[in-house]
PDB file of N, CA and C in Angstrom:
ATOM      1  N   UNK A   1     -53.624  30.881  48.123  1.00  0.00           N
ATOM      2  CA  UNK A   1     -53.022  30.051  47.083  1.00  0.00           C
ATOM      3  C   UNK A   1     -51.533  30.346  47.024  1.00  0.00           C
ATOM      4  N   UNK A   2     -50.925  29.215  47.395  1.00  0.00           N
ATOM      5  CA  UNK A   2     -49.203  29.477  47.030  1.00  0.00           C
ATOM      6  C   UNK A   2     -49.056  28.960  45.633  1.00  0.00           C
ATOM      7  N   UNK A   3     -48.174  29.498  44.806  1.00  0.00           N
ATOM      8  CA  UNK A   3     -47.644  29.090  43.795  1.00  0.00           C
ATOM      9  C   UNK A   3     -46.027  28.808  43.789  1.00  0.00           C
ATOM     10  N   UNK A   4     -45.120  27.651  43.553  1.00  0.00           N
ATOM     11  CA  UNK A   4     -44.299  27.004  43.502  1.00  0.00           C
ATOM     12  C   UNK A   4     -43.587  26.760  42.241  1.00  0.00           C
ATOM     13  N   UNK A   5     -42.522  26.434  42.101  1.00  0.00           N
ATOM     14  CA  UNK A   5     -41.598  25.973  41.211  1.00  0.00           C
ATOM     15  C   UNK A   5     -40.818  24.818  41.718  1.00  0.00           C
ATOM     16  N   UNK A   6     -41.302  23.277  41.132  1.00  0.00           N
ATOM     17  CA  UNK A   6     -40.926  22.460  41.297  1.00  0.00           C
ATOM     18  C   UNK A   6     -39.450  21.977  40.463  1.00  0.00           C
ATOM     19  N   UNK A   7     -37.767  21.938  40.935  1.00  0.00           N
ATOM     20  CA  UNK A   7     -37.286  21.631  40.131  1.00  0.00           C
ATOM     21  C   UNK A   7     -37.045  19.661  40.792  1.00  0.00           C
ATOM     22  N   UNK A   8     -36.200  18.798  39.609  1.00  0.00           N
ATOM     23  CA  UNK A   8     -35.898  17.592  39.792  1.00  0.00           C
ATOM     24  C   UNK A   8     -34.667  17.443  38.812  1.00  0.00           C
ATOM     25  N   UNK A   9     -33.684  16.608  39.593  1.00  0.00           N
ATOM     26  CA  UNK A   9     -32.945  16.001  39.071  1.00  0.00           C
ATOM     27  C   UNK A   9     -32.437  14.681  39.865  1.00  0.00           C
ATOM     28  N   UNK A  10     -31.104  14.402  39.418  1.00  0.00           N
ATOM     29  CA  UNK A  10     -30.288  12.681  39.464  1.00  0.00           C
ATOM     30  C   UNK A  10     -31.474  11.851  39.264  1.00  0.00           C
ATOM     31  N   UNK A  11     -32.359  11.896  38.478  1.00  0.00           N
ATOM     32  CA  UNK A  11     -33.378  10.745  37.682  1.00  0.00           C
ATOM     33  C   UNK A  11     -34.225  10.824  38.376  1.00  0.00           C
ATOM     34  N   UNK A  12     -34.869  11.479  39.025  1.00  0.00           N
ATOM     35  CA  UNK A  12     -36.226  12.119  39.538  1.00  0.00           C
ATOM     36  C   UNK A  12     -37.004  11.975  38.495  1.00  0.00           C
ATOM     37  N   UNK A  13     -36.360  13.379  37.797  1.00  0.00           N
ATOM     38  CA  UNK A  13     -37.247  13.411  36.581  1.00  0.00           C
ATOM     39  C   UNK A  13     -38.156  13.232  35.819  1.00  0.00           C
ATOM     40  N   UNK A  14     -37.449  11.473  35.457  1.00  0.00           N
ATOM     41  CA  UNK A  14     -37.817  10.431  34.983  1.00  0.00           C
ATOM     42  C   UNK A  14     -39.258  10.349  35.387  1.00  0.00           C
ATOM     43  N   UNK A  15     -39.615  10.449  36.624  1.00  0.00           N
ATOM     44  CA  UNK A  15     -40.737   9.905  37.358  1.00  0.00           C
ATOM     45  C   UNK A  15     -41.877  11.334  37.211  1.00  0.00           C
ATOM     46  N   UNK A  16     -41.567  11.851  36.826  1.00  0.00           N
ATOM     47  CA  UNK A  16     -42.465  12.853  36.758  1.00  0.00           C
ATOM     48  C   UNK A  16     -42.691  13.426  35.361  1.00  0.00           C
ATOM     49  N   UNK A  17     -42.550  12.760  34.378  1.00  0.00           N
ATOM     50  CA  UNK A  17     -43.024  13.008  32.848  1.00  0.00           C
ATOM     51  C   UNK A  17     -41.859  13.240  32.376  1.00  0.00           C
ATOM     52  N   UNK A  18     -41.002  13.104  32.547  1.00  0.00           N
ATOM     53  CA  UNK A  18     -39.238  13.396  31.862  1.00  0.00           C
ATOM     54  C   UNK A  18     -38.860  14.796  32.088  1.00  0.00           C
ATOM     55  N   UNK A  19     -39.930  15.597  33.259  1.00  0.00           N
ATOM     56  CA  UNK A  19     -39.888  16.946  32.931  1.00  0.00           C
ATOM     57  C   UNK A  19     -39.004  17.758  34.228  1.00  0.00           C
ATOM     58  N   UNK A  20     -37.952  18.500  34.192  1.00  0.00           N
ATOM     59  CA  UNK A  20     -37.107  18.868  35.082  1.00  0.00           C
ATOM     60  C   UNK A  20     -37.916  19.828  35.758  1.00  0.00           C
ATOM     61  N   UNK A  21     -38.748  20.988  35.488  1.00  0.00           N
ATOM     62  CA  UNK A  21     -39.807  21.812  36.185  1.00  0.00           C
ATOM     63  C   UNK A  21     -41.070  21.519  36.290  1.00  0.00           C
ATOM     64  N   UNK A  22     -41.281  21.786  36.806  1.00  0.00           N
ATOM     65  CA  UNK A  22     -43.160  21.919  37.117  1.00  0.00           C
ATOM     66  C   UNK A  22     -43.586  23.162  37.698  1.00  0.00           C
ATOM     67  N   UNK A  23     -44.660  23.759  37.614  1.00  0.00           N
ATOM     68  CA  UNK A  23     -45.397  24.817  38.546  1.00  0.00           C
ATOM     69  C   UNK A  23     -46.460  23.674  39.475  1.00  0.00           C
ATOM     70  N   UNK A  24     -46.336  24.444  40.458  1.00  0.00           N
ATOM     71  CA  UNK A  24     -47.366  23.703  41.452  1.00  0.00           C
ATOM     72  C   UNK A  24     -48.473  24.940  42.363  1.00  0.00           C
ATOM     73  N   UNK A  25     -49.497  24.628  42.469  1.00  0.00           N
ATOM     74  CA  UNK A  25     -50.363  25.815  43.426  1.00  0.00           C
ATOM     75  C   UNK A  25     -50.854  24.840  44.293  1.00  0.00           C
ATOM     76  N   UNK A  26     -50.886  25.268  45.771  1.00  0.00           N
ATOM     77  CA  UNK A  26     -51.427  24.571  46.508  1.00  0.00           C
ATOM     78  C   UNK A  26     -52.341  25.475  47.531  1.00  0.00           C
ATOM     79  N   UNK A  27     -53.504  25.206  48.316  1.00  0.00           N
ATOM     80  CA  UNK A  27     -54.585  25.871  48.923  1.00  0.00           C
ATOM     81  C   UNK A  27     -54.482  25.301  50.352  1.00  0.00           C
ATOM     82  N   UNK A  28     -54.593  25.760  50.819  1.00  0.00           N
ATOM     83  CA  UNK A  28     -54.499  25.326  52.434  1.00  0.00           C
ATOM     84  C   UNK A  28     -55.550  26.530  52.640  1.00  0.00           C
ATOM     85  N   UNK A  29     -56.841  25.751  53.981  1.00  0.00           N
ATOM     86  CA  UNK A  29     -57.647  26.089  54.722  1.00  0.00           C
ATOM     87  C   UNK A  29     -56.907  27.520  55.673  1.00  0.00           C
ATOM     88  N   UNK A  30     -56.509  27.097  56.088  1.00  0.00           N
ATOM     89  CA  UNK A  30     -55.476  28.036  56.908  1.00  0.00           C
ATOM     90  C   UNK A  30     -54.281  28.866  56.323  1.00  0.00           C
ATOM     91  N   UNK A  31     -54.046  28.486  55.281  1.00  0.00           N
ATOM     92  CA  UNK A  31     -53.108  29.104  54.728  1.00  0.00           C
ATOM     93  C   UNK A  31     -51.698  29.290  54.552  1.00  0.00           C
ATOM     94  N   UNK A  32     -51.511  28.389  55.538  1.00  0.00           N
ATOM     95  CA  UNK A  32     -49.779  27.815  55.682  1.00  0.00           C
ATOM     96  C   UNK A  32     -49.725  26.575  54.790  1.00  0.00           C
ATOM     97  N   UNK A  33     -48.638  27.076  53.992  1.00  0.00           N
ATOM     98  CA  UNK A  33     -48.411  25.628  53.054  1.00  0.00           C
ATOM     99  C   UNK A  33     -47.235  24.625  53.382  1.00  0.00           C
ATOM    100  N   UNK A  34     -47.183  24.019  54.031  1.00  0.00           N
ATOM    101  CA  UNK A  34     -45.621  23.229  54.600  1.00  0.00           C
ATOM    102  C   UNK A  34     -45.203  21.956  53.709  1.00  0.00           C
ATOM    103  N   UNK A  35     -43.698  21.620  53.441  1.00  0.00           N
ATOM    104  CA  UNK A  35     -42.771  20.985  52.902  1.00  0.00           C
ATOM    105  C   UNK A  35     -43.814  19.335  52.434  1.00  0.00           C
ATOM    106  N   UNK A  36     -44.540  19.311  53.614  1.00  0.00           N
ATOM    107  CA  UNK A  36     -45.351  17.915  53.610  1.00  0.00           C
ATOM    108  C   UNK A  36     -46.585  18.290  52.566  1.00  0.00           C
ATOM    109  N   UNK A  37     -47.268  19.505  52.402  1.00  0.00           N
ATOM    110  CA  UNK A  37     -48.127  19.613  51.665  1.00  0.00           C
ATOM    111  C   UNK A  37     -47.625  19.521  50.094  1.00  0.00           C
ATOM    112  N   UNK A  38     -46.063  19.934  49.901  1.00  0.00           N
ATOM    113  CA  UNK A  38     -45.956  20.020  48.611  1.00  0.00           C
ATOM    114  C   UNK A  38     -45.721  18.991  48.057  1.00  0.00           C
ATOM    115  N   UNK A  39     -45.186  18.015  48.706  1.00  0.00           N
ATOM    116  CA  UNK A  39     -44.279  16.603  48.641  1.00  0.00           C
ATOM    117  C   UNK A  39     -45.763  15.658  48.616  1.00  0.00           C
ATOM    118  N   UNK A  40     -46.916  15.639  49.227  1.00  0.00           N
ATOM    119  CA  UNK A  40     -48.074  15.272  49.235  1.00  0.00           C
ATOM    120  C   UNK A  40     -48.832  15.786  47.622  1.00  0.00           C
ATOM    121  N   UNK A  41     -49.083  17.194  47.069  1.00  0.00           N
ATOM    122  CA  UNK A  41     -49.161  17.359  46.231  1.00  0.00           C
ATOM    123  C   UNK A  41     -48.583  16.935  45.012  1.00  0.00           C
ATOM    124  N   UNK A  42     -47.568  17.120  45.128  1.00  0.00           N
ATOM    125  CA  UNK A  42     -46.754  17.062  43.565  1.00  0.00           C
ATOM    126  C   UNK A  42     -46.362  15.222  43.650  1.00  0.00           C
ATOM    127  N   UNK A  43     -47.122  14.683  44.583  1.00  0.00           N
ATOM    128  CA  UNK A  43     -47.127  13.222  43.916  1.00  0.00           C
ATOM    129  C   UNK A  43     -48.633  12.784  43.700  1.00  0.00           C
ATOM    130  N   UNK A  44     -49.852  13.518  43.815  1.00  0.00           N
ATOM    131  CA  UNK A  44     -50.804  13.290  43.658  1.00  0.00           C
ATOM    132  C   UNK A  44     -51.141  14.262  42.326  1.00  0.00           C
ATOM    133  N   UNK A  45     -50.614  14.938  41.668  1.00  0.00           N
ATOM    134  CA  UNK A  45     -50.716  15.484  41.006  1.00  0.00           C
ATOM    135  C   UNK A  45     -49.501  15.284  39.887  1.00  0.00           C
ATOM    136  N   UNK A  46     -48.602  15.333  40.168  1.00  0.00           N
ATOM    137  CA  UNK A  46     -47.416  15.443  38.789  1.00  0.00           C
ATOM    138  C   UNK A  46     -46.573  13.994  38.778  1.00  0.00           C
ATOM    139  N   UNK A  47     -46.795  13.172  39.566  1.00  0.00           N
ATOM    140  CA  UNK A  47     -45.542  12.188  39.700  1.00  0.00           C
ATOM    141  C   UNK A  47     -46.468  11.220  38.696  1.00  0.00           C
ATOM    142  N   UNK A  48     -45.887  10.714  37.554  1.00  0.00           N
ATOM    143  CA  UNK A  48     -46.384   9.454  36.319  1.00  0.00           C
ATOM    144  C   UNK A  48     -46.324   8.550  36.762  1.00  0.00           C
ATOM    145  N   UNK A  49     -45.168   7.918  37.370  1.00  0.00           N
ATOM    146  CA  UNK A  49     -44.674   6.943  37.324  1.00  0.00           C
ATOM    147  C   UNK A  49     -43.968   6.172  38.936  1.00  0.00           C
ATOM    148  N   UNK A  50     -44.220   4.528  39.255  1.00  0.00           N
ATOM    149  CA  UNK A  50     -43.399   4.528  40.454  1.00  0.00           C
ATOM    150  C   UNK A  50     -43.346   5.180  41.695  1.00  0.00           C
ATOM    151  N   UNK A  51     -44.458   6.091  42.450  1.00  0.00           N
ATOM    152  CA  UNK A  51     -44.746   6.639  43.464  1.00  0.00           C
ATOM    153  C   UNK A  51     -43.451   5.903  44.589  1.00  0.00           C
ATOM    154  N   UNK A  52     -43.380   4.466  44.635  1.00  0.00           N
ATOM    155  CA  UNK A  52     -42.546   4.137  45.797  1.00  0.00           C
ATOM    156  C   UNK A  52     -40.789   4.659  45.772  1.00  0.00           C
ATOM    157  N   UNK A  53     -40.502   4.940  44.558  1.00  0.00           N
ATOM    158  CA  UNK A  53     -39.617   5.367  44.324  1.00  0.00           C
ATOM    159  C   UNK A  53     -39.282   7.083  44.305  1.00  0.00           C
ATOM    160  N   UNK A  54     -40.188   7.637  45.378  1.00  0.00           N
ATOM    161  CA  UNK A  54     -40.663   9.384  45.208  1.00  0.00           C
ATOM    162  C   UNK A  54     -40.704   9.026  46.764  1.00  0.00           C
ATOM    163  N   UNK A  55     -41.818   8.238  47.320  1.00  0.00           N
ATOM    164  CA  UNK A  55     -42.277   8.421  48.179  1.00  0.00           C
ATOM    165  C   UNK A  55     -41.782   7.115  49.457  1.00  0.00           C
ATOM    166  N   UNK A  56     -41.790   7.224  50.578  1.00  0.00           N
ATOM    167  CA  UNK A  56     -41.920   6.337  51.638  1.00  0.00           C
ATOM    168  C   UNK A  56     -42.765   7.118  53.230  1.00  0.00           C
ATOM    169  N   UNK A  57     -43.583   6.438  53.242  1.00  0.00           N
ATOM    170  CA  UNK A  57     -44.717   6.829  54.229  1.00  0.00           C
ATOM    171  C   UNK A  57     -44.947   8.139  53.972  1.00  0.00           C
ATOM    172  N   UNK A  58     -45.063   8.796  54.971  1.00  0.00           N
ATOM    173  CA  UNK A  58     -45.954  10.292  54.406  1.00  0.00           C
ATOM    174  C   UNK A  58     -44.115  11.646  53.343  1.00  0.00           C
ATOM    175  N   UNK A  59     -42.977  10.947  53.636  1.00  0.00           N
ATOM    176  CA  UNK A  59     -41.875  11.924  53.035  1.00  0.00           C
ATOM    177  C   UNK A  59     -41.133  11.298  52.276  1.00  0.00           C
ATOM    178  N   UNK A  60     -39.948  12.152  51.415  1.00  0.00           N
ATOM    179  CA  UNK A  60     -39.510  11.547  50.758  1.00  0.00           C
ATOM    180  C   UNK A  60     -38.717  10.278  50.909  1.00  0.00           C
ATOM    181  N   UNK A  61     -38.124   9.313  49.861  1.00  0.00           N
ATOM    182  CA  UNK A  61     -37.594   8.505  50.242  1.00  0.00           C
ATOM    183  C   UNK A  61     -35.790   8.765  51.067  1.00  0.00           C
ATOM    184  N   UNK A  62     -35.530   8.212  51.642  1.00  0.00           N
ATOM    185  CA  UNK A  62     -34.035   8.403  52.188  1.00  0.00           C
ATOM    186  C   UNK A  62     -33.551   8.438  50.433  1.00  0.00           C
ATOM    187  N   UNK A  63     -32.743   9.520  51.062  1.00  0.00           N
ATOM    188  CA  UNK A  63     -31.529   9.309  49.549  1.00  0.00           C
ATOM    189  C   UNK A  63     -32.169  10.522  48.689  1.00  0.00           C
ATOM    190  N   UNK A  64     -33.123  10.950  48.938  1.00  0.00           N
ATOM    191  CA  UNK A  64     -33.624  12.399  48.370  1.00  0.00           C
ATOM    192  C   UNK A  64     -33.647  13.212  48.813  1.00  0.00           C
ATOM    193  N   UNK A  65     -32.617  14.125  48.739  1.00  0.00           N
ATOM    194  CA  UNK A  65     -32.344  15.466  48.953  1.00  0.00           C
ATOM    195  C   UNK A  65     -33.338  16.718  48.552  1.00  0.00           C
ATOM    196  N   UNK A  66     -33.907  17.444  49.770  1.00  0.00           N
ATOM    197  CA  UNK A  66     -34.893  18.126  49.280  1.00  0.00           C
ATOM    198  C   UNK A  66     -34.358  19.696  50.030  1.00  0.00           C
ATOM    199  N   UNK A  67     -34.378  20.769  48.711  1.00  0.00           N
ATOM    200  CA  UNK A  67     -34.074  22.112  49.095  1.00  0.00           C
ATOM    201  C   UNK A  67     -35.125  22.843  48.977  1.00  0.00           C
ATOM    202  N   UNK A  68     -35.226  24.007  49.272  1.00  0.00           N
ATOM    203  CA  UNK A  68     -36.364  25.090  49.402  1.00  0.00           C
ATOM    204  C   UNK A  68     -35.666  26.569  49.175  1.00  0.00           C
ATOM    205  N   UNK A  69     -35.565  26.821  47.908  1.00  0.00           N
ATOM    206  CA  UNK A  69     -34.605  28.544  47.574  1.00  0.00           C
ATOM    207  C   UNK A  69     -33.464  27.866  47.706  1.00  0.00           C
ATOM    208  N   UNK A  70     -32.942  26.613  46.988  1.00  0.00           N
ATOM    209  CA  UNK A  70     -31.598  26.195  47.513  1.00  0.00           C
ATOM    210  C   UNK A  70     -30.843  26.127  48.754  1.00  0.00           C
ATOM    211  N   UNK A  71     -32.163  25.805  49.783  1.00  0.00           N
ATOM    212  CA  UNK A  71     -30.983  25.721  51.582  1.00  0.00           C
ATOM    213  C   UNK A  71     -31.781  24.631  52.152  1.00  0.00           C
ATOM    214  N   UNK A  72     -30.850  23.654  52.336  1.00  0.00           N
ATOM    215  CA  UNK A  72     -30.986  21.681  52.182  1.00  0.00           C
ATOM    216  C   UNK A  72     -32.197  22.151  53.847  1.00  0.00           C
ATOM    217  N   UNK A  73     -33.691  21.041  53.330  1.00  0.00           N
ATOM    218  CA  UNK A  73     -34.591  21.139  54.489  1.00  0.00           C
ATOM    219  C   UNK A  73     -34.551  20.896  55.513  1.00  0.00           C
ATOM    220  N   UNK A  74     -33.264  20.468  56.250  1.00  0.00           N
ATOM    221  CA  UNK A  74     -33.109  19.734  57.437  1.00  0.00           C
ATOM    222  C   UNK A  74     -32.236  20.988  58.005  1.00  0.00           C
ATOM    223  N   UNK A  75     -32.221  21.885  57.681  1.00  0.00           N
ATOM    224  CA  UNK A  75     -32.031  23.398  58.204  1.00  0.00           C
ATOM    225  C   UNK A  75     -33.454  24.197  58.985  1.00  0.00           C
ATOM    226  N   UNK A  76     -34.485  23.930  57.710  1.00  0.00           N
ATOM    227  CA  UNK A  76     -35.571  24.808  57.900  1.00  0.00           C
ATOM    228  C   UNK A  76     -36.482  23.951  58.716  1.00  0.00           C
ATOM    229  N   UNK A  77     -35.948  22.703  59.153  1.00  0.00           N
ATOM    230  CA  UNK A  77     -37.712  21.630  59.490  1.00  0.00           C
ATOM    231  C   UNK A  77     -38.132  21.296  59.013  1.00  0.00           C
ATOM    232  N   UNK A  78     -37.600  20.561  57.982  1.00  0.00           N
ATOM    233  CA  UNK A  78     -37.775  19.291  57.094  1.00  0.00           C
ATOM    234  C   UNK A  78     -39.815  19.180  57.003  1.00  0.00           C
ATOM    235  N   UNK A  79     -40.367  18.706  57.091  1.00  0.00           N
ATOM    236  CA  UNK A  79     -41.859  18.643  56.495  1.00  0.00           C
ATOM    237  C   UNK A  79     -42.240  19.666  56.963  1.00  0.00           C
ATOM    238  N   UNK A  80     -42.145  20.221  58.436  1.00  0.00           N
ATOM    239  CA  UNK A  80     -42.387  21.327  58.606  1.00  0.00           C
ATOM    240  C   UNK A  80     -42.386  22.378  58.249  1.00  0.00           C
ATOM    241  N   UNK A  81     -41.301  22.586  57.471  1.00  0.00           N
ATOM    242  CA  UNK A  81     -41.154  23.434  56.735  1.00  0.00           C
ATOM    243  C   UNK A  81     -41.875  24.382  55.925  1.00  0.00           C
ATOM    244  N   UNK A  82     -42.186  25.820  55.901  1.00  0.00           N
ATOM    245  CA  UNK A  82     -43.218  27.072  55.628  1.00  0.00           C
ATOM    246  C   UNK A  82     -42.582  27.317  54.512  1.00  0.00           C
ATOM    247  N   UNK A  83     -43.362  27.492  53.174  1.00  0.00           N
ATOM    248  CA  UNK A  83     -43.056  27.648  51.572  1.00  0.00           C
ATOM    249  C   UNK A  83     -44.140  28.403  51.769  1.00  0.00           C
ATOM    250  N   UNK A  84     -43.611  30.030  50.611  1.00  0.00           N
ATOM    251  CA  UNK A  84     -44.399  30.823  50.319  1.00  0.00           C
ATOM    252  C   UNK A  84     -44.342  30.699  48.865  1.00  0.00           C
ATOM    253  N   UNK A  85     -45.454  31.753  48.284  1.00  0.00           N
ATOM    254  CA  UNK A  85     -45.960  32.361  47.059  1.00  0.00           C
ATOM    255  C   UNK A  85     -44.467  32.555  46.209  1.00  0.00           C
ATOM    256  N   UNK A  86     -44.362  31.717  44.993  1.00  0.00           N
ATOM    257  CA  UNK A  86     -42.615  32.249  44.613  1.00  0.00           C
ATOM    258  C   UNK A  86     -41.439  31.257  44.593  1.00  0.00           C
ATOM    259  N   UNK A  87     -41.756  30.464  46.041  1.00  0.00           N
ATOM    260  CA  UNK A  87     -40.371  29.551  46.226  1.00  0.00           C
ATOM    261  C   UNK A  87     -39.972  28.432  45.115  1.00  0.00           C
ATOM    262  N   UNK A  88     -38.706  28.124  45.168  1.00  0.00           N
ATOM    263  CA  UNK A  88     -38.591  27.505  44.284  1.00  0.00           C
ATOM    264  C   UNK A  88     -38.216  25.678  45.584  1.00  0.00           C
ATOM    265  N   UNK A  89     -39.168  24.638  45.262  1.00  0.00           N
ATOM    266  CA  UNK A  89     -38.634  23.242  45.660  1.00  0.00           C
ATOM    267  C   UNK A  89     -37.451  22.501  44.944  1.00  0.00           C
ATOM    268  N   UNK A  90     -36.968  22.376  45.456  1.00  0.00           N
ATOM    269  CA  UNK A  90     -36.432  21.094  44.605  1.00  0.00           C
ATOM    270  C   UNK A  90     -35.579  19.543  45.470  1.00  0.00           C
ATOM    271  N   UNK A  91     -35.883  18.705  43.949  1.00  0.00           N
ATOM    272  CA  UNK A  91     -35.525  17.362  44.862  1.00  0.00           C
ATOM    273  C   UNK A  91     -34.531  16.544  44.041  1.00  0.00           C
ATOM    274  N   UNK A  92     -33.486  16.431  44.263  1.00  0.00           N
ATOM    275  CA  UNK A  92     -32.424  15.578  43.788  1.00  0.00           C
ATOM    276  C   UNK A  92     -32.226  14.171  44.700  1.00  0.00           C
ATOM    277  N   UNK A  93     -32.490  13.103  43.959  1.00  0.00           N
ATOM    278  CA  UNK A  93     -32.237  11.493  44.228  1.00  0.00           C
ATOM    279  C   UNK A  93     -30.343  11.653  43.745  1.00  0.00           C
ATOM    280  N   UNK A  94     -30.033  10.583  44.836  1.00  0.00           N
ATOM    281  CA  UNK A  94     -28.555  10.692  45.666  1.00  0.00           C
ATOM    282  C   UNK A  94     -28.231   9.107  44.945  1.00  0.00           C
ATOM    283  N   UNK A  95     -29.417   8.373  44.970  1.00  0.00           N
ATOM    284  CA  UNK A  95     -29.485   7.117  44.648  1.00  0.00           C
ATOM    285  C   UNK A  95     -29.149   6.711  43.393  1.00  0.00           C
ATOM    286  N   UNK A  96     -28.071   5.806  42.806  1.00  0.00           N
ATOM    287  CA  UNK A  96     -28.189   4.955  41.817  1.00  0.00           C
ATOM    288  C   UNK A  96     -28.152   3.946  41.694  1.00  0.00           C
ATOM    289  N   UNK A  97     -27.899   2.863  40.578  1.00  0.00           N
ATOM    290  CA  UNK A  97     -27.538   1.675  40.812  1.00  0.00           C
ATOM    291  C   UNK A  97     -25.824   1.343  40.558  1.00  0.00           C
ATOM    292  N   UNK A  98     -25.549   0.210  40.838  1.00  0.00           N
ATOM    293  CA  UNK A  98     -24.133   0.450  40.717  1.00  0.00           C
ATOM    294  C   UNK A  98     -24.082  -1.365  40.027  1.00  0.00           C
TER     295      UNK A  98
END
């Protein structure tokens, strides 16, 4: 069981109960929990509202910036990406309207 700290902002938020944190636990058979399992979770589980606006095909939408301990995922291998027991996610939308 990993346990997580989901943060959100630039109107994420919104989409997830107005709420800037979340805790998340996730179980994997094997025991590796990767970037795709959490992003898979925490919209089957915490996202209220608007999924298409979180999600596009299996990752986030373009324009959402996603960190892991604060170091941007396209460092670590983006879905690939290995989250342990502790880490903190987070996802900031880049997107507004104008």
């Amino acid at each position: 069981m990993v346990k997580l700290k989901i943060e959100l902002s630039g109107g994420l938020e919104i989409l997830f109960g107005n709420s800037k944190e979340h805790d998340l636990e996730i179980s994997q058979a094997n025991g590796k929990v990767t970037l795709a399992d959490v992003i898979t979770k925490a919209r089957d589980d915490l996202l209220t509202d608007r999924p298409e606006l979180f999600m596009k095909d299996d990752s986030v939408r373009p324009g959402i910036l996603v960190l892991v301990n604060d170091t941007d995922w396209e460092l670590t291998g983006t879905l690939h990406t290995l989250v342990e027991d502790g880490d903190t996610v987070t996802f900031i939308s880049t997107l507004h309207g104008g």
